[in-house]
C-alpha atoms as a PDB file:
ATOM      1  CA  UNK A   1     -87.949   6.161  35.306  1.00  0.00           C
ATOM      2  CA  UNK A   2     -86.410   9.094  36.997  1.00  0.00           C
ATOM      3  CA  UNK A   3     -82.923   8.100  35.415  1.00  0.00           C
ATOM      4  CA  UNK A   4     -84.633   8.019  32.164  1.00  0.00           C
ATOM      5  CA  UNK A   5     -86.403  11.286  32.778  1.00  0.00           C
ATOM      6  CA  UNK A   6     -82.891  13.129  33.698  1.00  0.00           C
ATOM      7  CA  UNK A   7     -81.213  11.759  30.885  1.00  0.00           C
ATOM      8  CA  UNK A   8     -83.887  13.410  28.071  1.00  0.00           C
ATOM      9  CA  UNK A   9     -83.771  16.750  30.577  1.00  0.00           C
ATOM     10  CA  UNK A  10     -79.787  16.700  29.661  1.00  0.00           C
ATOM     11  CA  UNK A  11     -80.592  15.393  26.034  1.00  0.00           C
ATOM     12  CA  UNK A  12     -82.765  18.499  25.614  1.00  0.00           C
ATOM     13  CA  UNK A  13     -80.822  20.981  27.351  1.00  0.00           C
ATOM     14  CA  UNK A  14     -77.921  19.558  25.210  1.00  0.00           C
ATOM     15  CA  UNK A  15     -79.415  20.284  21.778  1.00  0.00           C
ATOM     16  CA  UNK A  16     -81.407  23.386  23.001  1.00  0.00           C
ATOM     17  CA  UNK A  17     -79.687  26.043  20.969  1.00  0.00           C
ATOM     18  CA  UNK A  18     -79.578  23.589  17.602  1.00  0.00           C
ATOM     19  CA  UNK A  19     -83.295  23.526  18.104  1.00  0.00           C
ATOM     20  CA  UNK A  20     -84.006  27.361  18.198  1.00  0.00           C
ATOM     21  CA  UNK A  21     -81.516  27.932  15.471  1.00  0.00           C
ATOM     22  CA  UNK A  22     -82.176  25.239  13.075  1.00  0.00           C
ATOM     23  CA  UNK A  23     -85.225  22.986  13.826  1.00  0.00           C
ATOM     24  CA  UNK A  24     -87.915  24.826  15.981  1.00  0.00           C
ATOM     25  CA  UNK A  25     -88.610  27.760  12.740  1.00  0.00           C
ATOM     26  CA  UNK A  26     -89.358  24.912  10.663  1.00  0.00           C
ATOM     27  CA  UNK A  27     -92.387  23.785  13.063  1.00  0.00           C
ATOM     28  CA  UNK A  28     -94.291  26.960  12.553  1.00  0.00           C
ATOM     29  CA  UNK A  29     -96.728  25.457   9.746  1.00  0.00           C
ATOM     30  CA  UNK A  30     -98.023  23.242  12.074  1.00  0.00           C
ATOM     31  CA  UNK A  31     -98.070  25.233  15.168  1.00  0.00           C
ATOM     32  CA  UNK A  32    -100.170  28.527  12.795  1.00  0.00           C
ATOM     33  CA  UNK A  33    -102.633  25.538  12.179  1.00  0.00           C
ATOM     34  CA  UNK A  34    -103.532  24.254  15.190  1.00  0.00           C
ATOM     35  CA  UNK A  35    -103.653  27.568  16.995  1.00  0.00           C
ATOM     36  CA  UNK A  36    -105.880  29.050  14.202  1.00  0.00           C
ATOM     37  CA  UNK A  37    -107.929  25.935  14.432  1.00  0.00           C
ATOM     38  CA  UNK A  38    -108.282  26.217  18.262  1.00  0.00           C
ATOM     39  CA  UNK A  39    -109.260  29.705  18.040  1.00  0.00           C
ATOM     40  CA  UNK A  40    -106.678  30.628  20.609  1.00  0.00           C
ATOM     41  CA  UNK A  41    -107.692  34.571  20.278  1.00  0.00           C
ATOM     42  CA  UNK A  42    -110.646  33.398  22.719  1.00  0.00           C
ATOM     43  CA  UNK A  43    -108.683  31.736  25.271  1.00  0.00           C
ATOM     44  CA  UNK A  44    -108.077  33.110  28.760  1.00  0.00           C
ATOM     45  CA  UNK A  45    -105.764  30.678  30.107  1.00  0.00           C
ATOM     46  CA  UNK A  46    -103.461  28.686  27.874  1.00  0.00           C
ATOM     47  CA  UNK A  47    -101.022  26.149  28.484  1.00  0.00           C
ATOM     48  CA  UNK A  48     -98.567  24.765  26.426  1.00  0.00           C
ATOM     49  CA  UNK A  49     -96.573  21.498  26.754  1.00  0.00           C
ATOM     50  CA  UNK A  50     -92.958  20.688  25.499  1.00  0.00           C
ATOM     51  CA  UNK A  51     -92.542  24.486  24.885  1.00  0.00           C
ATOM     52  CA  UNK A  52     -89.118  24.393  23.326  1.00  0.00           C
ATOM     53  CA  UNK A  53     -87.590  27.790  22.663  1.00  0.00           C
ATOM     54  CA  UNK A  54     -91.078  29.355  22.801  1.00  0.00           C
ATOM     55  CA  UNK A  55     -91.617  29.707  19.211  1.00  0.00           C
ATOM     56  CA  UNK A  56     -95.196  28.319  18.920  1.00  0.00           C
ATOM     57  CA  UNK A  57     -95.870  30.465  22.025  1.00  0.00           C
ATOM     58  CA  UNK A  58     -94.233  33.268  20.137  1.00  0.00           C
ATOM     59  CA  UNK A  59     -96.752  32.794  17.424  1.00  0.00           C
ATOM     60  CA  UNK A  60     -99.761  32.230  20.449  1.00  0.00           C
ATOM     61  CA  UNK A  61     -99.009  35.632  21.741  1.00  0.00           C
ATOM     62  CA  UNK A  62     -99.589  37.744  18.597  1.00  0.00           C
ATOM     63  CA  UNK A  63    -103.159  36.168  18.422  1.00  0.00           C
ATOM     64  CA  UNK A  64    -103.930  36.197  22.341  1.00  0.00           C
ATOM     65  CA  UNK A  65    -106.119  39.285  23.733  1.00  0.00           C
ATOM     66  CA  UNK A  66    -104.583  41.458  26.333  1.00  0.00           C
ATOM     67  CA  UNK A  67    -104.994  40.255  29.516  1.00  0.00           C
ATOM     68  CA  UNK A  68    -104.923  36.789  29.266  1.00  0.00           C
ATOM     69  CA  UNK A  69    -102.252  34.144  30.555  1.00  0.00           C
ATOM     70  CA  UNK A  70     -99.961  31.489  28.742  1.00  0.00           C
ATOM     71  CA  UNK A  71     -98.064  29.186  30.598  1.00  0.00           C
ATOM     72  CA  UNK A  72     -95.032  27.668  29.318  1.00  0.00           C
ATOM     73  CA  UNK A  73     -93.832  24.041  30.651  1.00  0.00           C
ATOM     74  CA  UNK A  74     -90.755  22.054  28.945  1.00  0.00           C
ATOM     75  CA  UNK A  75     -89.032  19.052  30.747  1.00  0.00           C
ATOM     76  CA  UNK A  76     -85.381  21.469  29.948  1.00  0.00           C
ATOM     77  CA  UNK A  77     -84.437  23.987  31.866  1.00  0.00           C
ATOM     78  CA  UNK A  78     -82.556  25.395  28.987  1.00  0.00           C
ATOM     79  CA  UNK A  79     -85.353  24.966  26.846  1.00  0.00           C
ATOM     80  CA  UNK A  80     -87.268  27.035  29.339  1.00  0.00           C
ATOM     81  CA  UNK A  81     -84.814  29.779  29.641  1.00  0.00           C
ATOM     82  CA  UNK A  82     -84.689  30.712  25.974  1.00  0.00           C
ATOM     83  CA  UNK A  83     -88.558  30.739  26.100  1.00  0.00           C
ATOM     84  CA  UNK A  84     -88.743  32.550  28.820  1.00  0.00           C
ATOM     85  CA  UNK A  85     -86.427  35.411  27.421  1.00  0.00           C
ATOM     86  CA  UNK A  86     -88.223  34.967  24.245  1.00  0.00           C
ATOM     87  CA  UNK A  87     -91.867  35.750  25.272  1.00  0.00           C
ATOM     88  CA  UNK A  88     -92.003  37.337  28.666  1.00  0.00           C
ATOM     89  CA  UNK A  89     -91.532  41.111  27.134  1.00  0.00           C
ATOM     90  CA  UNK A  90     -94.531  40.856  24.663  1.00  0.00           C
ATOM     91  CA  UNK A  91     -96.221  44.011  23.642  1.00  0.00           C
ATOM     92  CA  UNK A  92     -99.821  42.221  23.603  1.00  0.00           C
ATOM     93  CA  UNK A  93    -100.693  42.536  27.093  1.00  0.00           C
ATOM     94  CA  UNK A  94     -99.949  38.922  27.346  1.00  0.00           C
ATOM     95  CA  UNK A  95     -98.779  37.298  30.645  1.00  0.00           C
ATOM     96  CA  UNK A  96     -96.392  34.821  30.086  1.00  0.00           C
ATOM     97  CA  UNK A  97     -95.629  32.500  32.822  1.00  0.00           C
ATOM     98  CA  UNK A  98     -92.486  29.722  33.030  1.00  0.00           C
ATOM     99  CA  UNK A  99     -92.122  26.187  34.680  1.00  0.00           C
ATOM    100  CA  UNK A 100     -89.887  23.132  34.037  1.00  0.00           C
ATOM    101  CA  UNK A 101     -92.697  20.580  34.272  1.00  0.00           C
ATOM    102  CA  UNK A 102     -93.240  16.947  33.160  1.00  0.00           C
ATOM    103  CA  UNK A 103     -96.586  16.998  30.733  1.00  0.00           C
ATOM    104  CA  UNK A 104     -97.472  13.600  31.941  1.00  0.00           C
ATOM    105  CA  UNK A 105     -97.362  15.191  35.602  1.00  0.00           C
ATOM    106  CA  UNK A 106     -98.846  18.510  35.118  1.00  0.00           C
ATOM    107  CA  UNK A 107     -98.306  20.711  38.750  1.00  0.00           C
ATOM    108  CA  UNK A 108    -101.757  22.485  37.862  1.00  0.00           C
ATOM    109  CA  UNK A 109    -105.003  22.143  39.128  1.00  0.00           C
ATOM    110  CA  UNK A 110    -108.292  20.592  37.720  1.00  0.00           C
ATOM    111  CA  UNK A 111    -109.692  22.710  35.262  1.00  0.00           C
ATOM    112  CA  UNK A 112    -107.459  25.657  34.823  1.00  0.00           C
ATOM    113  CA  UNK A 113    -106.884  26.222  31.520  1.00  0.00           C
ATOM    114  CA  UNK A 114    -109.348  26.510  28.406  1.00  0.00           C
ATOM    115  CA  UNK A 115    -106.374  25.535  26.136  1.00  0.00           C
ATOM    116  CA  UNK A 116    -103.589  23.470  25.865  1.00  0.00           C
ATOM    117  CA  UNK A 117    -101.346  22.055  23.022  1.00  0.00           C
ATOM    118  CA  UNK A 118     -98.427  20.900  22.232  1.00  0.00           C
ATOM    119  CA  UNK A 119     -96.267  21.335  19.099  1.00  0.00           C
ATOM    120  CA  UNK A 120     -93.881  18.108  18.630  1.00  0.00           C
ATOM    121  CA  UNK A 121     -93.696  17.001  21.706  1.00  0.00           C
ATOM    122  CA  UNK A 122     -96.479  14.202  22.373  1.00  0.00           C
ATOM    123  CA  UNK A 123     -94.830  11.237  20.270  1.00  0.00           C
ATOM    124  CA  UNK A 124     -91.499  12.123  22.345  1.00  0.00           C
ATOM    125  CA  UNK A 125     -93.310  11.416  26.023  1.00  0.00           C
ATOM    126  CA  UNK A 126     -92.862   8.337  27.486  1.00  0.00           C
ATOM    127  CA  UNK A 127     -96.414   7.500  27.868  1.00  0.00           C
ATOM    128  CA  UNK A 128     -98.408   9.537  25.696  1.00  0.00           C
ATOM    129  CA  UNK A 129    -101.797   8.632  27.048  1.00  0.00           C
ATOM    130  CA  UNK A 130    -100.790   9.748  30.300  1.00  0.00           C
ATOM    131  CA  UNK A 131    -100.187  13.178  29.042  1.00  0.00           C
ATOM    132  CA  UNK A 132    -103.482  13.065  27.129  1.00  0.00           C
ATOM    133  CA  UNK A 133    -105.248  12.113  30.068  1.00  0.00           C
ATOM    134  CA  UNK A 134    -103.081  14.871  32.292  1.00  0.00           C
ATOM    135  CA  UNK A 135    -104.171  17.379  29.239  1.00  0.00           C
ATOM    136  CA  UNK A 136    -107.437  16.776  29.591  1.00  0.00           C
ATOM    137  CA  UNK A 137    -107.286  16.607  33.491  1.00  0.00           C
ATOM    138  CA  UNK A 138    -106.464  20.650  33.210  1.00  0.00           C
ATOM    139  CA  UNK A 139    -109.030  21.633  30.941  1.00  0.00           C
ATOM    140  CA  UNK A 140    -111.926  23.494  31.620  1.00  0.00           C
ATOM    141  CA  UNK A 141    -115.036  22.033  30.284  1.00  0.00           C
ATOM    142  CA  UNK A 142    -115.717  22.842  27.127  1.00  0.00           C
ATOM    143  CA  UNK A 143    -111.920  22.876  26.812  1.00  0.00           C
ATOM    144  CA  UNK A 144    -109.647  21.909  24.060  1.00  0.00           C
ATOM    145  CA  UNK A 145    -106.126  20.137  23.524  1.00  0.00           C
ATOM    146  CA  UNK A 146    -104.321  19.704  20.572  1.00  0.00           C
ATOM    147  CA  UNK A 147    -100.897  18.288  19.451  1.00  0.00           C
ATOM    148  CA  UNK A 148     -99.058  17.725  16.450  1.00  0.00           C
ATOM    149  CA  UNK A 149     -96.958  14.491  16.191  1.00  0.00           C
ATOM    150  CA  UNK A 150     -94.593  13.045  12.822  1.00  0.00           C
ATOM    151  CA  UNK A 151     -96.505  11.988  10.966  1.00  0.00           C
ATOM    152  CA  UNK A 152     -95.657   8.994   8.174  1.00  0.00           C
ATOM    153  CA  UNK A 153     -92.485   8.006   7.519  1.00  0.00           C
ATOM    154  CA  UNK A 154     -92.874   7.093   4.285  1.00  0.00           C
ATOM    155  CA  UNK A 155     -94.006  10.329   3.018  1.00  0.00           C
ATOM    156  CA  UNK A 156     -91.457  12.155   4.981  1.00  0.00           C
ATOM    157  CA  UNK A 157     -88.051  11.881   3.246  1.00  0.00           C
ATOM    158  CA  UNK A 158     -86.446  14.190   5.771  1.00  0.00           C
ATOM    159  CA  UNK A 159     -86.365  11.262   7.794  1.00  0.00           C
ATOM    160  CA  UNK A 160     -86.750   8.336   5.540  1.00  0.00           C
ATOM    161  CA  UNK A 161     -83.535   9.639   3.485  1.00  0.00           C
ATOM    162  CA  UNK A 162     -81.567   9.018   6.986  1.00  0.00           C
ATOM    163  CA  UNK A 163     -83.258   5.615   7.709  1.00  0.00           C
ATOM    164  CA  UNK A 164     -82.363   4.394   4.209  1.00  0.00           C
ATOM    165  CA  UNK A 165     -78.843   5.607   4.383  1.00  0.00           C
ATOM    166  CA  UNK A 166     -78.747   3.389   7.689  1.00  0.00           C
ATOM    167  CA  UNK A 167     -80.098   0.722   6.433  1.00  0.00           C
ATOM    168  CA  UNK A 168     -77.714   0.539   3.119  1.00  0.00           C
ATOM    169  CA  UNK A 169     -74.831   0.710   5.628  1.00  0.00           C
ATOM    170  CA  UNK A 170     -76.276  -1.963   7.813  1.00  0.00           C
ATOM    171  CA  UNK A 171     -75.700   0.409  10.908  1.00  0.00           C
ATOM    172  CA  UNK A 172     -77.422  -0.256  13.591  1.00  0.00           C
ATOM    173  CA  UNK A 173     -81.287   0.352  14.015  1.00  0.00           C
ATOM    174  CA  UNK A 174     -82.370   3.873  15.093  1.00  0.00           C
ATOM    175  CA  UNK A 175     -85.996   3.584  16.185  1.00  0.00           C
ATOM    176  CA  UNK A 176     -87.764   7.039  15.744  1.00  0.00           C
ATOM    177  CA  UNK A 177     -90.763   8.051  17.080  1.00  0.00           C
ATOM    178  CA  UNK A 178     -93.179   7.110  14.554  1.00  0.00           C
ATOM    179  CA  UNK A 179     -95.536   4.991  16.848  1.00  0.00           C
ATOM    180  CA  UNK A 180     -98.355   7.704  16.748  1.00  0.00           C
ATOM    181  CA  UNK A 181     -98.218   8.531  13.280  1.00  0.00           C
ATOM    182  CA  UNK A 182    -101.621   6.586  12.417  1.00  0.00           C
ATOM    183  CA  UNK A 183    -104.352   8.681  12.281  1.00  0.00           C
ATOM    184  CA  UNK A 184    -107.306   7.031  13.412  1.00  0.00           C
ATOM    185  CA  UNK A 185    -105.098   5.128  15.877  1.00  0.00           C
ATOM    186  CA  UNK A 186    -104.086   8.204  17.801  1.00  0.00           C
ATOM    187  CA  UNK A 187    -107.874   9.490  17.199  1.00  0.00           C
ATOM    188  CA  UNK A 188    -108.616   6.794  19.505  1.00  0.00           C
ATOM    189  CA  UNK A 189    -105.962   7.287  22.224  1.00  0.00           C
ATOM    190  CA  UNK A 190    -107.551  10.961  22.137  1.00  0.00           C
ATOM    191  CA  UNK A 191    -110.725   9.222  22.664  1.00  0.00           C
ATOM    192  CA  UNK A 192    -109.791   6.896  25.389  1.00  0.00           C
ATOM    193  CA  UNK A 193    -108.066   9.741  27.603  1.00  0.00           C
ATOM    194  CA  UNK A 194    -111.872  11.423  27.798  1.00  0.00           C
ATOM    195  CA  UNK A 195    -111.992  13.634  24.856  1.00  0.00           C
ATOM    196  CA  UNK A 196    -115.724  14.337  23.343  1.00  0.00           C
ATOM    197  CA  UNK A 197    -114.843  14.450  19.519  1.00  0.00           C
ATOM    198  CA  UNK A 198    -111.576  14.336  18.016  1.00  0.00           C
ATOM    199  CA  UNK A 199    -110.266  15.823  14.606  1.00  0.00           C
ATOM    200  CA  UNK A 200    -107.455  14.931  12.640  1.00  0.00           C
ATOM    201  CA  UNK A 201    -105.220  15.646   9.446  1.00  0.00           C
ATOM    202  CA  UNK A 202    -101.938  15.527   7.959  1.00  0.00           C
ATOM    203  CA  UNK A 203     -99.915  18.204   6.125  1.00  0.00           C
ATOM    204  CA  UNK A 204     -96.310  19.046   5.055  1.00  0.00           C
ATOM    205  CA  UNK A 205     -93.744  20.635   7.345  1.00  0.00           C
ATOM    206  CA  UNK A 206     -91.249  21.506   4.865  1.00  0.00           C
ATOM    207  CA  UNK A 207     -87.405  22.378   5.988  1.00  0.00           C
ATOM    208  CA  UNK A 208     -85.992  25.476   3.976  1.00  0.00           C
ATOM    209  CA  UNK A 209     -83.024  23.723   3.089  1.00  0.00           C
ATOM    210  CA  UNK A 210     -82.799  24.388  -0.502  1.00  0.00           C
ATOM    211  CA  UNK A 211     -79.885  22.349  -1.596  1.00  0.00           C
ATOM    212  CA  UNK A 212     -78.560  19.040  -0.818  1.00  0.00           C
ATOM    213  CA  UNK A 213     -75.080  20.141   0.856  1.00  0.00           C
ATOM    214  CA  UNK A 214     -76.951  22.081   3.658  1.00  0.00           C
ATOM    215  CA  UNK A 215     -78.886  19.348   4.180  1.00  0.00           C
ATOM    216  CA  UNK A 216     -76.679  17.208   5.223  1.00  0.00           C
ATOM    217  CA  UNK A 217     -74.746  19.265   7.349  1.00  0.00           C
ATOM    218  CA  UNK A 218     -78.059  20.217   9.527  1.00  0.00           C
ATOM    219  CA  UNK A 219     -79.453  16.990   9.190  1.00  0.00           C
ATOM    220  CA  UNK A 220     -76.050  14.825   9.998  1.00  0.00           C
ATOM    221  CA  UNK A 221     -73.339  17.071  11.768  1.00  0.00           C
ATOM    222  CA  UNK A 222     -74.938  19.649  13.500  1.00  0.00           C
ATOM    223  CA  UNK A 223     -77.805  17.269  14.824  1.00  0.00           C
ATOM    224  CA  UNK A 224     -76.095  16.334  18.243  1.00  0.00           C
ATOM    225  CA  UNK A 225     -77.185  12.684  18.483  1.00  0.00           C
ATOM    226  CA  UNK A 226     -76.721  11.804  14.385  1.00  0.00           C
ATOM    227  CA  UNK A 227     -73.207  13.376  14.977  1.00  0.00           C
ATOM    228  CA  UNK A 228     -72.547  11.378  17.898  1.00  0.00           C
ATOM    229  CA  UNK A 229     -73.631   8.404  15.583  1.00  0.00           C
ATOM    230  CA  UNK A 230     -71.705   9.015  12.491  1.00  0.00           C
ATOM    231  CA  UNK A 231     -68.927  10.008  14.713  1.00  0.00           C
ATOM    232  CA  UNK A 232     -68.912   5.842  15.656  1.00  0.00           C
ATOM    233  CA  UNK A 233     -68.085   5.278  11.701  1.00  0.00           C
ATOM    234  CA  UNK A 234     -64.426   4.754  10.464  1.00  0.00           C
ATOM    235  CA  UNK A 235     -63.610   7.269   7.748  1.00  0.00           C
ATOM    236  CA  UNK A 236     -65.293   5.593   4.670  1.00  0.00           C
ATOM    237  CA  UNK A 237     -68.659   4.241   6.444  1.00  0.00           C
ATOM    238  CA  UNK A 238     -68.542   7.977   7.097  1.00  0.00           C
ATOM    239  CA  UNK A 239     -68.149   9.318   4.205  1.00  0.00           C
ATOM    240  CA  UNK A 240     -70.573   6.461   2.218  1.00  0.00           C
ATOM    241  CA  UNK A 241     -73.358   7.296   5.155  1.00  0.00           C
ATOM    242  CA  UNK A 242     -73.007  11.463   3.870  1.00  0.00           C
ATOM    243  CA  UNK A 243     -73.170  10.626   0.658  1.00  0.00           C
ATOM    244  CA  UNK A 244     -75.918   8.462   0.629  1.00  0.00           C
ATOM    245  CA  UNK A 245     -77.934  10.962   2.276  1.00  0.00           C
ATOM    246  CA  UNK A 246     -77.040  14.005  -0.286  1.00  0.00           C
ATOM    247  CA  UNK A 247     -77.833  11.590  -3.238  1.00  0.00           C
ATOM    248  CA  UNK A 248     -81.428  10.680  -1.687  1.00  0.00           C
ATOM    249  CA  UNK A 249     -81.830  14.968  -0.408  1.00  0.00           C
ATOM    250  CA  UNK A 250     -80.781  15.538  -4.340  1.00  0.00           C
ATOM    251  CA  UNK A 251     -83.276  13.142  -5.387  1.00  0.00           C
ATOM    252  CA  UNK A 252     -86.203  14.855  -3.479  1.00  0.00           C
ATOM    253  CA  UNK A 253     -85.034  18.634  -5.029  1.00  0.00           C
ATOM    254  CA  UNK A 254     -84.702  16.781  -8.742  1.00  0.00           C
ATOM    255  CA  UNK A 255     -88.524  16.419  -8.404  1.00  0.00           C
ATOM    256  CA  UNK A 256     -89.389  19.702  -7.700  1.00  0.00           C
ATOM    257  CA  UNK A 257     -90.616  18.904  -4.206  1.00  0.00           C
ATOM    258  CA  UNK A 258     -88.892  20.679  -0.762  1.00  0.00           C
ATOM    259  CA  UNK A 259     -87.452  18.403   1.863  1.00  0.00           C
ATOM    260  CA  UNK A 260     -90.077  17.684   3.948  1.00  0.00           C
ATOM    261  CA  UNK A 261     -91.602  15.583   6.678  1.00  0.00           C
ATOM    262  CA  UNK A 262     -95.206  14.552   7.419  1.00  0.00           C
ATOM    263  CA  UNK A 263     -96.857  16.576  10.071  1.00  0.00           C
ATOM    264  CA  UNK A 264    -100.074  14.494  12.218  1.00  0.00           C
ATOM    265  CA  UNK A 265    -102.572  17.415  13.839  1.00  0.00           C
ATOM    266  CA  UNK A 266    -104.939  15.626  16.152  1.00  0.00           C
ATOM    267  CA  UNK A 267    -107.478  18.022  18.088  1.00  0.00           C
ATOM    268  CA  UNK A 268    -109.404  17.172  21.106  1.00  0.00           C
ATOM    269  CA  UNK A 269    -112.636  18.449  22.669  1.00  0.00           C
ATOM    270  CA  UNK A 270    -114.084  19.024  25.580  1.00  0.00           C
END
């Protein structure tokens, strides 16, 4: 495990500045929702898991009152750094503290904090009901956790338009992390780590790439480990695999309809 636990710290600290540039601004939707819905303005002590670049924390800090505390935990150093120079010089009064941490091995107390979330991170933990449980383990009573997870594949073509183009190129299987994409299934894994009641919806996380070209360019070649797939390809599989993908990218902007993938919001209380 602690091989496997190195490798995603380099994985992460590896695509770090992709995922402030390209990815993380596209995870706001869901991040506004669930820190509206959690009333985070009343929260003393927050914690966040899987921070990434700090920009859901970015977005916690303009609601938070002055005085109160956020800390920020990601399994990346790197990932840490950039949220750390992204959020500790807030003009809300906010403290902002830093930690590399493991959110299935949370170096807090019992009880500490009166929120915690996580924005895309739970379906990428090894063992996502240990982190629920570790969530819950650090909440206050009356506390509350949320995450938001992918949600369906089918009705997200930012990743099903990949998978297909796979697929039609009998490549070998890339297994995403879809496995908590059920609703009520993950309303029950909320359940099981100790959680009171448990809420849950889907919505669309849409990408703002407007045309199919700059699609496949973020989606294929500047996506470190799709790059280092493709790269695997002789010339033509290559160049059948990108076009395959701007065809199906096209197909979605034909309809009318942004690229897009399903977002999962599951809330837990206290």
């Amino acid at each position: 495990m602690d091989q496997k636990i190195e490798e995603l710290k380099k994985k992460w600290d590896l695509f770090s500045p992709v995922w402030q540039e390209l990815f993380e601004p596209l995870t706001m939707t869901s991040a506004f929702s669930m820190l509206t819905h959690i009333n985070i303005h009343k929260a003393d002590d927050v914690l966040e898991v899987g921070c990434g670049s700090g920009g859901a924390a970015s977005l916690a800090i303009q609601f938070m009152k002055s005085g109160s505390t956020i800390h920020l935990t990601d399994i990346s150093s790197q990932m840490i750094q950039l949220a750390q120079n992204r959020c500790s010089d807030n003009s809300k009064g906010v403290q902002v503290k830093c930690q590399v941490a493991n959110c299935e091995s949370l170096p807090f107390q019992d009880k500490s904090f009166d929120r915690v979330y996580g924005n895309y991170i739970l379906h990428l933990t090894f063992d996502p009901k240990k982190a629920l449980e570790e969530s819950k383990r650090v909440l206050k009573d009356g506390g509350i956790a949320a995450f938001c997870v992918w949600g369906r594949i089918e009705n997200s073509p930012k990743f099903s338009i990949l998978s297909d183009a796979r697929k039609e190129l009998e490549m070998e299987r890339y297994d995403r992390p879809f496995h908590l994409s059920d609703l009520e299934s993950t309303r029950k894994m909320f359940f099981e780590a100790g959680f009171k009641k448990v809420l849950a919806w889907y919505q669309i996380e849409a990408t703002n790439d407007s045309d199919a070209e700059t699609f496949v360019q973020n989606m294929i070649y500047k996506t470190p480990s799709t790059a280092a797939e493709i790269a695997k390809l002789d010339e033509t599989k290559r160049k059948q695999f990108e076009n395959s993908v701007r065809e199906g990218a096209q197909k979605v902007l034909d309809s009318g309809r942004p690229l897009h993938n399903e977002a999962l919001i599951v809330v837990g209380y206290l």
